[in-house]
Protein backbone atom coordinates (compact mmCIF):
# COMPACT_ATOMS: atom_id res chain seq x y z
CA UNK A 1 13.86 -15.82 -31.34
CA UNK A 2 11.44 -16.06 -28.38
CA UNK A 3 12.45 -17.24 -24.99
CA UNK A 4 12.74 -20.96 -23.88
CA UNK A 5 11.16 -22.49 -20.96
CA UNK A 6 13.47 -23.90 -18.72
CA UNK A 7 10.85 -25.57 -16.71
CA UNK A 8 13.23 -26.56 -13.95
CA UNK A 9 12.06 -29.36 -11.36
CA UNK A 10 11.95 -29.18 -7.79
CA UNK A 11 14.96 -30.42 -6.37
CA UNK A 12 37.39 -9.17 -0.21
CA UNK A 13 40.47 -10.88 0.18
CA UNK A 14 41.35 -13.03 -3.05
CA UNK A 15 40.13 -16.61 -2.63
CA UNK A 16 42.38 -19.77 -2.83
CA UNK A 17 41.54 -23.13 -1.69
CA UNK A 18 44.43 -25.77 -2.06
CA UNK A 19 44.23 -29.34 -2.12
CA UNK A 20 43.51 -31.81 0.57
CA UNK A 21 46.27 -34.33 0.58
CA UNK A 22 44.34 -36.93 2.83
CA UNK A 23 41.88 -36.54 0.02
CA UNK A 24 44.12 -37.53 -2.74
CA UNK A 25 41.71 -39.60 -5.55
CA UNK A 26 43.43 -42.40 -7.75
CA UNK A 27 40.58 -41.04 -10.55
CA UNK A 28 42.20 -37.61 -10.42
CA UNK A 29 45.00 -38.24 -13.01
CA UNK A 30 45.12 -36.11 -16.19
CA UNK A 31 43.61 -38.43 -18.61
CA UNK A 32 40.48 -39.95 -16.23
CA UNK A 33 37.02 -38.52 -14.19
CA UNK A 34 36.46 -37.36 -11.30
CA UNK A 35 33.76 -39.73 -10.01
CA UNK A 36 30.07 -38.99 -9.56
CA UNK A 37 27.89 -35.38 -9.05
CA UNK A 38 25.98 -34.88 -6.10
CA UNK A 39 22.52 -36.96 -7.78
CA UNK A 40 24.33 -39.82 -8.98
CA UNK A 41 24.98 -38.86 -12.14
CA UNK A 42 28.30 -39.16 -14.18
CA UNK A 43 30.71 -35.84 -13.14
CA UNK A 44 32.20 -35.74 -16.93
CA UNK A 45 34.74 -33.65 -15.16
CA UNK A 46 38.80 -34.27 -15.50
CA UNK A 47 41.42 -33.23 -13.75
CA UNK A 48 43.53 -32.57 -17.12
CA UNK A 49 45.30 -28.63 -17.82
CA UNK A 50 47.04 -26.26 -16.07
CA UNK A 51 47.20 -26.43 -12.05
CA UNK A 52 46.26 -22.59 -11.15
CA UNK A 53 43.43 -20.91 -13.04
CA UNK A 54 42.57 -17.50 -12.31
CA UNK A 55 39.02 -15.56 -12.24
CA UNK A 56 37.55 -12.33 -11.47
CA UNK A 57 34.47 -10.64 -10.76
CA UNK A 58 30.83 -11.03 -8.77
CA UNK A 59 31.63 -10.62 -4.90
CA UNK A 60 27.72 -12.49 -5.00
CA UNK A 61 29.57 -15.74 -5.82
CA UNK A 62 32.46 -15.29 -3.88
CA UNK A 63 31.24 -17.64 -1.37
CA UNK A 64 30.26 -20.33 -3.53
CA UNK A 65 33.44 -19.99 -5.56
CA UNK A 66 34.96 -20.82 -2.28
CA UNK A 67 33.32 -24.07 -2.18
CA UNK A 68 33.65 -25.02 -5.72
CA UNK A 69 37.33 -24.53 -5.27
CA UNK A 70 37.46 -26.64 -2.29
CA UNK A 71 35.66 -29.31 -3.86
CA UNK A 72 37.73 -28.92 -6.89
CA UNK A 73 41.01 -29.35 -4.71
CA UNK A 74 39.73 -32.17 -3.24
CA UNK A 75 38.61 -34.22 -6.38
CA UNK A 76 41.88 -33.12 -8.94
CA UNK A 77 44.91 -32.97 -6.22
CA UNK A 78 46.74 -29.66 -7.11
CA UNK A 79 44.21 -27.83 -8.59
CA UNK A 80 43.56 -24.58 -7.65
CA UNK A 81 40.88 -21.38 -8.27
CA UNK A 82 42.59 -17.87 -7.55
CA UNK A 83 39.43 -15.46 -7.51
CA UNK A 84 39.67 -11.82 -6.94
CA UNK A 85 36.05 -10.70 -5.90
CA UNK A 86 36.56 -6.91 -7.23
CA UNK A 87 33.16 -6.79 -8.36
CA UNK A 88 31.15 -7.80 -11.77
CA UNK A 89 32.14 -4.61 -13.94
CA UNK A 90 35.60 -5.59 -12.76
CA UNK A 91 35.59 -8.83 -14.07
CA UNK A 92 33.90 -8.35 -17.24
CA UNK A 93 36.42 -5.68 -17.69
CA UNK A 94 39.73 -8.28 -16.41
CA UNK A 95 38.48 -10.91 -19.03
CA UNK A 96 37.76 -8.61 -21.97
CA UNK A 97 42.10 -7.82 -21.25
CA UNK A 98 42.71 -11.28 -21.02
CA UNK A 99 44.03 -10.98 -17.64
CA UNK A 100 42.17 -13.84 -16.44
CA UNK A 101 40.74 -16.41 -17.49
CA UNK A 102 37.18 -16.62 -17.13
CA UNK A 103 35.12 -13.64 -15.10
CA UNK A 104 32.18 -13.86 -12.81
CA UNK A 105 29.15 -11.42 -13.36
CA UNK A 106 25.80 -11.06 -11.99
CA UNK A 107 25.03 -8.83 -15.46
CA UNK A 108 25.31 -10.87 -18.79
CA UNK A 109 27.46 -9.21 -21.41
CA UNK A 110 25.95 -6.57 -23.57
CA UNK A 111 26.21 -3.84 -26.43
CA UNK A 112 30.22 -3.50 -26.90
CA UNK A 113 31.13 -5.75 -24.25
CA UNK A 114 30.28 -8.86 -26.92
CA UNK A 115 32.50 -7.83 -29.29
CA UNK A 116 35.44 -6.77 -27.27
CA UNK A 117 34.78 -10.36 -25.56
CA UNK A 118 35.33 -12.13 -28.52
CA UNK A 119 38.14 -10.38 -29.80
CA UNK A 120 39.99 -11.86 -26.42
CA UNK A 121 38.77 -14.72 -27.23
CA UNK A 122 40.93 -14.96 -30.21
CA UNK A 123 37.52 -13.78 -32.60
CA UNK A 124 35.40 -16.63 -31.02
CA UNK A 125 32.23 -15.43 -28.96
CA UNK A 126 32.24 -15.93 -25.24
CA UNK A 127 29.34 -17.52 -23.24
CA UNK A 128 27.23 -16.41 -20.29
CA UNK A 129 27.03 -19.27 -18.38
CA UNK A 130 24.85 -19.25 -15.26
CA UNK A 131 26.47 -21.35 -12.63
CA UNK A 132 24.94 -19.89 -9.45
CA UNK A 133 21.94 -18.96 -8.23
CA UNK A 134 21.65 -16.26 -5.06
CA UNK A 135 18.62 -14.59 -3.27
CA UNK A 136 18.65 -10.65 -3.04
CA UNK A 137 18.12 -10.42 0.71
CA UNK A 138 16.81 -6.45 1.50
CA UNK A 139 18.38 -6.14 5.04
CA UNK A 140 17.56 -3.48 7.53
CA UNK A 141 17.90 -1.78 10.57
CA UNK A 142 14.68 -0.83 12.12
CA UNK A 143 14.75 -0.73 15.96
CA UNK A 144 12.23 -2.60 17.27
CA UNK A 145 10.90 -4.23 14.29
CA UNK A 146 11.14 -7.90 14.02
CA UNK A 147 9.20 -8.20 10.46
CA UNK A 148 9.01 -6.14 7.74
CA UNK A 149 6.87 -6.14 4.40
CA UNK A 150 7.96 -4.27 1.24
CA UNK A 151 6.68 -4.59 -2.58
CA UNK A 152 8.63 -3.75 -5.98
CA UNK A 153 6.53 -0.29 -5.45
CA UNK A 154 7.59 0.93 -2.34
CA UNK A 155 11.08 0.12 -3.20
CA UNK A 156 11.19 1.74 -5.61
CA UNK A 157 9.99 5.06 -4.13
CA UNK A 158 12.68 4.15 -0.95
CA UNK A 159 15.22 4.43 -3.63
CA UNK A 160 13.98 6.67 -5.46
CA UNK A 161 13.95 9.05 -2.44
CA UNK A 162 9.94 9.16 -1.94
CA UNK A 163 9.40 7.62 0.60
CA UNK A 164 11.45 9.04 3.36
CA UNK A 165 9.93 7.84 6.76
CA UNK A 166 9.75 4.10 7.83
CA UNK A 167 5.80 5.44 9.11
CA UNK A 168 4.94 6.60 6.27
CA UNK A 169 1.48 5.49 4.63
CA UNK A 170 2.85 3.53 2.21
CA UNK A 171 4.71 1.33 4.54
CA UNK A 172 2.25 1.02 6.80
CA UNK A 173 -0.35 -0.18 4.14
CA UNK A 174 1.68 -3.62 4.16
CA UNK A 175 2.45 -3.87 7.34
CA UNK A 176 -0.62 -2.93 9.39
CA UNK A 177 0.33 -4.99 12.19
CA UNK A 178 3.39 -3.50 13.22
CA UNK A 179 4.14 -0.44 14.95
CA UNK A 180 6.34 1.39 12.73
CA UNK A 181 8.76 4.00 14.42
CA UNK A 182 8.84 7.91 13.19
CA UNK A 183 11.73 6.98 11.75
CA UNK A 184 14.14 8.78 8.56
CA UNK A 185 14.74 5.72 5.53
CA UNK A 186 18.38 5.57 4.40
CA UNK A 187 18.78 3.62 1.49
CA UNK A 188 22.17 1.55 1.25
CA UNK A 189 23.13 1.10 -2.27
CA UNK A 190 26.27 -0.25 -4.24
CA UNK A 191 28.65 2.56 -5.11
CA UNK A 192 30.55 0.33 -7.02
CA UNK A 193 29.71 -1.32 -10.42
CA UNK A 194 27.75 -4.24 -9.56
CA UNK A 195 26.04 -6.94 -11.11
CA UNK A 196 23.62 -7.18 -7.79
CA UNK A 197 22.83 -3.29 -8.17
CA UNK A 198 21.88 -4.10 -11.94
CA UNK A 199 19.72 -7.46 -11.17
CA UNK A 200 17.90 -4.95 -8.56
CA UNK A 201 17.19 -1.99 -10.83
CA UNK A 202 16.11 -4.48 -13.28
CA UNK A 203 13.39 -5.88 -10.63
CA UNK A 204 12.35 -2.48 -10.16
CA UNK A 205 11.78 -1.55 -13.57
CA UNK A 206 10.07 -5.30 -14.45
CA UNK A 207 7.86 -5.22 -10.59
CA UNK A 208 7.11 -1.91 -10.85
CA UNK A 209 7.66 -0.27 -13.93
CA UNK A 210 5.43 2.90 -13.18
CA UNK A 211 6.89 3.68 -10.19
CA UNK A 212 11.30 3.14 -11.07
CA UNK A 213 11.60 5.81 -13.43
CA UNK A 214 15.55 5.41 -13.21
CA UNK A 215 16.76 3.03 -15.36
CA UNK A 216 18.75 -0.03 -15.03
CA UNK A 217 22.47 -1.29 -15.30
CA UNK A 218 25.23 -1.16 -12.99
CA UNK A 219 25.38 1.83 -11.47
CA UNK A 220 22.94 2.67 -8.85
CA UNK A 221 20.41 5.12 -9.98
CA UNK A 222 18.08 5.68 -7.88
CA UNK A 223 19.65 9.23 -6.58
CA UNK A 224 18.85 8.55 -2.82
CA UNK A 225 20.36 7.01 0.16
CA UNK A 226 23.86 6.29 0.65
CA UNK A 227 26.56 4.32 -1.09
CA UNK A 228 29.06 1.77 -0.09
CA UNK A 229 31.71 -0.94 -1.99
CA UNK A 230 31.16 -4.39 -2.15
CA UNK A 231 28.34 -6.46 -0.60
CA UNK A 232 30.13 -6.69 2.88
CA UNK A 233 30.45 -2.56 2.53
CA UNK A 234 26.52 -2.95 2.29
CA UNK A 235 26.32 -5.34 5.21
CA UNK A 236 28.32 -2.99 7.47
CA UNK A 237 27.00 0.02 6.25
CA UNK A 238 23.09 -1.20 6.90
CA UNK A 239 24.32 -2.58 10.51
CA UNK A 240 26.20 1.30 11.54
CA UNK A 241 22.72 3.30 10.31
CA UNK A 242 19.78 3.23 11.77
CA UNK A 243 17.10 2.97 9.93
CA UNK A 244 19.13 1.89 6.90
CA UNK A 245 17.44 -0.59 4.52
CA UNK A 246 19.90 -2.43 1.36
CA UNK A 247 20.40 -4.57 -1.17
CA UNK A 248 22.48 -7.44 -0.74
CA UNK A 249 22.97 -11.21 -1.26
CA UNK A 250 21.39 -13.50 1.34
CA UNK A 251 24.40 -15.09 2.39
CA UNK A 252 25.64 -11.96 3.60
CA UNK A 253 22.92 -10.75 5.38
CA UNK A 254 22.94 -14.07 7.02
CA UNK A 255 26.06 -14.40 8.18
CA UNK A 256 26.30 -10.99 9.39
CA UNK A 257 22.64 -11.89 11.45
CA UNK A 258 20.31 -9.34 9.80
CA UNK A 259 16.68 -9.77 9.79
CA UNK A 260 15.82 -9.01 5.97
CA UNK A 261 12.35 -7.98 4.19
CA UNK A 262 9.58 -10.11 2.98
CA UNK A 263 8.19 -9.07 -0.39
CA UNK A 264 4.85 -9.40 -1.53
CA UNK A 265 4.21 -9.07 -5.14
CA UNK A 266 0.17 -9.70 -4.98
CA UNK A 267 -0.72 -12.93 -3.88
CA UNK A 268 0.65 -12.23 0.07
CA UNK A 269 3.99 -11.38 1.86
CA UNK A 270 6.49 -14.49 1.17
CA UNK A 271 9.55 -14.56 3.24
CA UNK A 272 13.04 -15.80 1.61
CA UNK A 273 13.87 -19.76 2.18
CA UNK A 274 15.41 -21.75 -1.02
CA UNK A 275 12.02 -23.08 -1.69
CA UNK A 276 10.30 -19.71 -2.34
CA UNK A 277 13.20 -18.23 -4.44
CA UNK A 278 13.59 -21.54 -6.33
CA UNK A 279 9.56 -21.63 -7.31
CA UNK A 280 10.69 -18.02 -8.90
CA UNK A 281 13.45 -19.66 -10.39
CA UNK A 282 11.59 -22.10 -12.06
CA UNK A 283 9.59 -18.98 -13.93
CA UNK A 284 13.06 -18.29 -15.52
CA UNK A 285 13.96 -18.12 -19.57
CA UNK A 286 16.62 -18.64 -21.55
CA UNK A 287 17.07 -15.71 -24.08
CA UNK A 288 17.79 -18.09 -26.99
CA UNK A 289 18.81 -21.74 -28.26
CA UNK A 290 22.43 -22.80 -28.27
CA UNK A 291 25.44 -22.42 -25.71
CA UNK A 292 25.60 -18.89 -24.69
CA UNK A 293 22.99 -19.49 -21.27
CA UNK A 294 21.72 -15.71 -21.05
CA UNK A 295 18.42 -15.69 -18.99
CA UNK A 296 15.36 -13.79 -20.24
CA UNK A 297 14.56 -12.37 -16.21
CA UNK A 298 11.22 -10.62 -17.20
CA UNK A 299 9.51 -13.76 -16.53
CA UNK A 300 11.70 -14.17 -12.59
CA UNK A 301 11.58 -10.72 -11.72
CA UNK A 302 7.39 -10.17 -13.12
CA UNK A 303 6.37 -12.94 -11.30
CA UNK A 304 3.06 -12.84 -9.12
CA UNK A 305 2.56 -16.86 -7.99
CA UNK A 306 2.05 -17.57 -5.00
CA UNK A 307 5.09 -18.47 -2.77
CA UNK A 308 7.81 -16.94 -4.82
CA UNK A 309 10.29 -15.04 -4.02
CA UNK A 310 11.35 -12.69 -6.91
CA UNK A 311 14.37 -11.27 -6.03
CA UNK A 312 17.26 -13.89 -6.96
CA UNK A 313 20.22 -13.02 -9.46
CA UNK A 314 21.98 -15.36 -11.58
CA UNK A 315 25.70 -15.29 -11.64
CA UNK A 316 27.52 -15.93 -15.16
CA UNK A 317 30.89 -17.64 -15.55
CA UNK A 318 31.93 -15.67 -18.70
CA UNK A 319 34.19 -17.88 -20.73
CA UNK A 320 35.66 -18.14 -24.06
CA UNK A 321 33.57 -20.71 -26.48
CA UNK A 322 36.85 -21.41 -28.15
CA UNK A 323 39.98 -19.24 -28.34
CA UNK A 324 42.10 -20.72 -24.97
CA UNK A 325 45.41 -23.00 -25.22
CA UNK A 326 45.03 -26.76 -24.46
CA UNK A 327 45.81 -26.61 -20.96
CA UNK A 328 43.45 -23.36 -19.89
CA UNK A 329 40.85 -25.24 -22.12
CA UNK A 330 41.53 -28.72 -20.04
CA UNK A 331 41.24 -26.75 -16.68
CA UNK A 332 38.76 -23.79 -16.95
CA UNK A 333 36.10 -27.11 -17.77
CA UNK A 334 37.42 -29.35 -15.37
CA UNK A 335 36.88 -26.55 -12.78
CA UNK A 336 33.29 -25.72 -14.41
CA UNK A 337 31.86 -29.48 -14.58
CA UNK A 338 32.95 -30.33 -11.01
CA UNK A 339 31.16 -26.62 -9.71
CA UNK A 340 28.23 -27.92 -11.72
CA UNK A 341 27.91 -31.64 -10.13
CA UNK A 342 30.13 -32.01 -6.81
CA UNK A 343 30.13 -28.32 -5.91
CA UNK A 344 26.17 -27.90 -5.94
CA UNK A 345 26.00 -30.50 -2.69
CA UNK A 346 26.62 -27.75 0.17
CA UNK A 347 25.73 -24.30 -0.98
CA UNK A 348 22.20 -23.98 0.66
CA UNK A 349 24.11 -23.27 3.63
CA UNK A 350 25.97 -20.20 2.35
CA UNK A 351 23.08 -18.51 0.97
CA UNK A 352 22.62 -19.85 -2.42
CA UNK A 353 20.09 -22.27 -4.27
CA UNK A 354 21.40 -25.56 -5.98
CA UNK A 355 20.43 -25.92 -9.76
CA UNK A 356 18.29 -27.77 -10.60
CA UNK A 357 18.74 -30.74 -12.51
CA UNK A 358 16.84 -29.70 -15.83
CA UNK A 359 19.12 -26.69 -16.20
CA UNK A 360 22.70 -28.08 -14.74
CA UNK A 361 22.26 -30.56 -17.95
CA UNK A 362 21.77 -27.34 -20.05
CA UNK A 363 24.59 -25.58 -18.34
CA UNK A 364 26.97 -29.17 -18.54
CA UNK A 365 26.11 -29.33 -21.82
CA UNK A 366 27.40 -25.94 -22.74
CA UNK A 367 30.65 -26.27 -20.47
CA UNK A 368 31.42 -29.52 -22.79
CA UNK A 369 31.15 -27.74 -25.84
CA UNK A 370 34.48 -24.76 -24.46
CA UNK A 371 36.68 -26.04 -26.89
């Protein structure tokens, strides 16, 4: 089946957030809603289930988890998120054992992982569900350097080992304004498994296919540069080495205060703000009809318009179509539908782009199907 066109419109320490007593709602009973979303529309949420559900996975989402939960807590009194960011091979892994229940990863599930899925799931298939979307900042530490231009290309030769010195040719082809220091590269990569490290070796091999000769998935690679756990392990790592350039999510990156690459992938250099990763977003298809939300990225990551910033990863909420008891059934969508309408209003702030409203009615959709 071919892809779909979403045409979208324009619009380390385990996480718990409890409930706000002063913000107690009279709508947040078992058997009624939880008010409105964030555009005015319906939240179809309620605050039925178990109190405590647990996830695992994506340390990308860990800060929008965060404010899902709080959100959560605030609207259903009681409720509460525990969510171990271990990483997203982690939490495919934690769900497949049915040690949580749902799992956060930046990777959709593939090859085995579908059928070992729905065996947990009591023989029903589980869903990718895309809940949030997160720019791929590439932080660095250049002394002296204030702006700095990269494509898929010269990535992929950083990464690859190729391209060694920050003065080297290639790097001062896109940035012929800048005076470039003599300068050894250290690439900064995710020595973990990682759903970020696999959404960036994708990118490569989509941007720039002749030059990322590596492969994909969620291991690093590349063979060069220098490894370290976790996106904050990244964060530190780039900050401690000169010279050091990494992957990361833009949240991090921004709350540790690192200037980050702008990419140009042939219509000019385009710096990361929610508007140019969410005109790349809108380029983004869904891999086939139904419930299961798995995004076809050739189209996001092979982008050339104008504007767009390429780099972004989607993170899945892996859940169980069918297969839970009443109550994890009652919660796990209760916690979904209110991320998906209430929790969308503040994440711009911590580094992550709200859906648009074409696709959260896809994605709500699909949540009110978990039976």
């Amino acid at each position: 089946m071919g892809s779909v066109k979403l045409n979208f419109a324009k619009t380390p320490a385990l996480l718990s957030v409890t409930a706000i007593a002063a913000l107690t709602l009279s709508a947040c009973g078992s058997d009624n809603n939880v008010g409105t979303g964030g555009d005015g529309s319906a939240s179809a949420a309620e605050c039925g289930g178990k109190n405590s559900v647990t996830a695992e996975g994506s340390t990308a989402q860990q800060n929008a988890i965060a404010e899902f939960n709080k959100v959560w807590g605030q609207l259903c009194a009681g409720k509460n998120l525990s969510y171990n960011p271990t990483g997203s091979g982690a939490g495919r892994e934690q769900f497949i054992a049915g040690q949580v229940d749902f799992a956060g990863s930046d990777s959709a599930l593939t090859g085995d992982q579908v059928q070992q899925a729905a065996q947990r799931c009591s023989g029903n298939p589980a869903w990718n569900l895309p809940l949030v979307f997160g720019p791929v900042a590439l932080a660095y530490n250049i002394e002296g350097v204030d702006k700095l231009v990269v494509n898929a290309d010269l990535l992929a030769k950083i990464f690859q080992g190729q391209v060694t010195k920050w003065n080297d040719p290639a790097v001062a082809a896109l940035n012929p304004s800048t005076d470039l220091p003599d300068a050894d590269i250290t690439p900064i990569y995710r020595s973990d498994s990682s759903g970020t490290t696999d959404n960036f070796q994708k990118y490569l091999a989509t941007a720039a296919p002749q030059s990322w000769t590596k492969g994909e998935g969620s291991e690093f690679q590349g063979g060069a540069g220098e490894g370290a756990q976790k996106s904050a392990g990244v964060v530190q790592a780039v900050q401690a080495t000169g010279g050091a350039i990494g992957y990361v999510e833009q949240g991090f990156a921004e709350q540790a205060g690192m200037p980050f690459a702008e990419i140009d992938s042939g219509a000019g250099a385009v710096a990361l703000t929610d508007d140019s990763a969410r005109k790349a977003i809108n380029a983004a298809t869904f891999a086939a009809e139904g419930n299961d939300l798995t995004l076809d990225l050739n189209s996001l990551y092979g982008t050339k318009e104008a504007g767009a910033y390429p780099l972004v990863l989607a993170t899945y909420e892996i859940v169980c179509s069918k297969g839970y008891d009443a109550e994890t059934t009652a919660a796990v969508k209760s916690f979904l539908t209110v991320a998906a309408n209430e929790g969308q209003q503040n994440l711009s702030p911590a580094g992550y782009v709200p859906l648009p409203d074409r696709f959260k009615e896809r994605l709500l959709t699909s949540i009110e199907a978990i039976a």
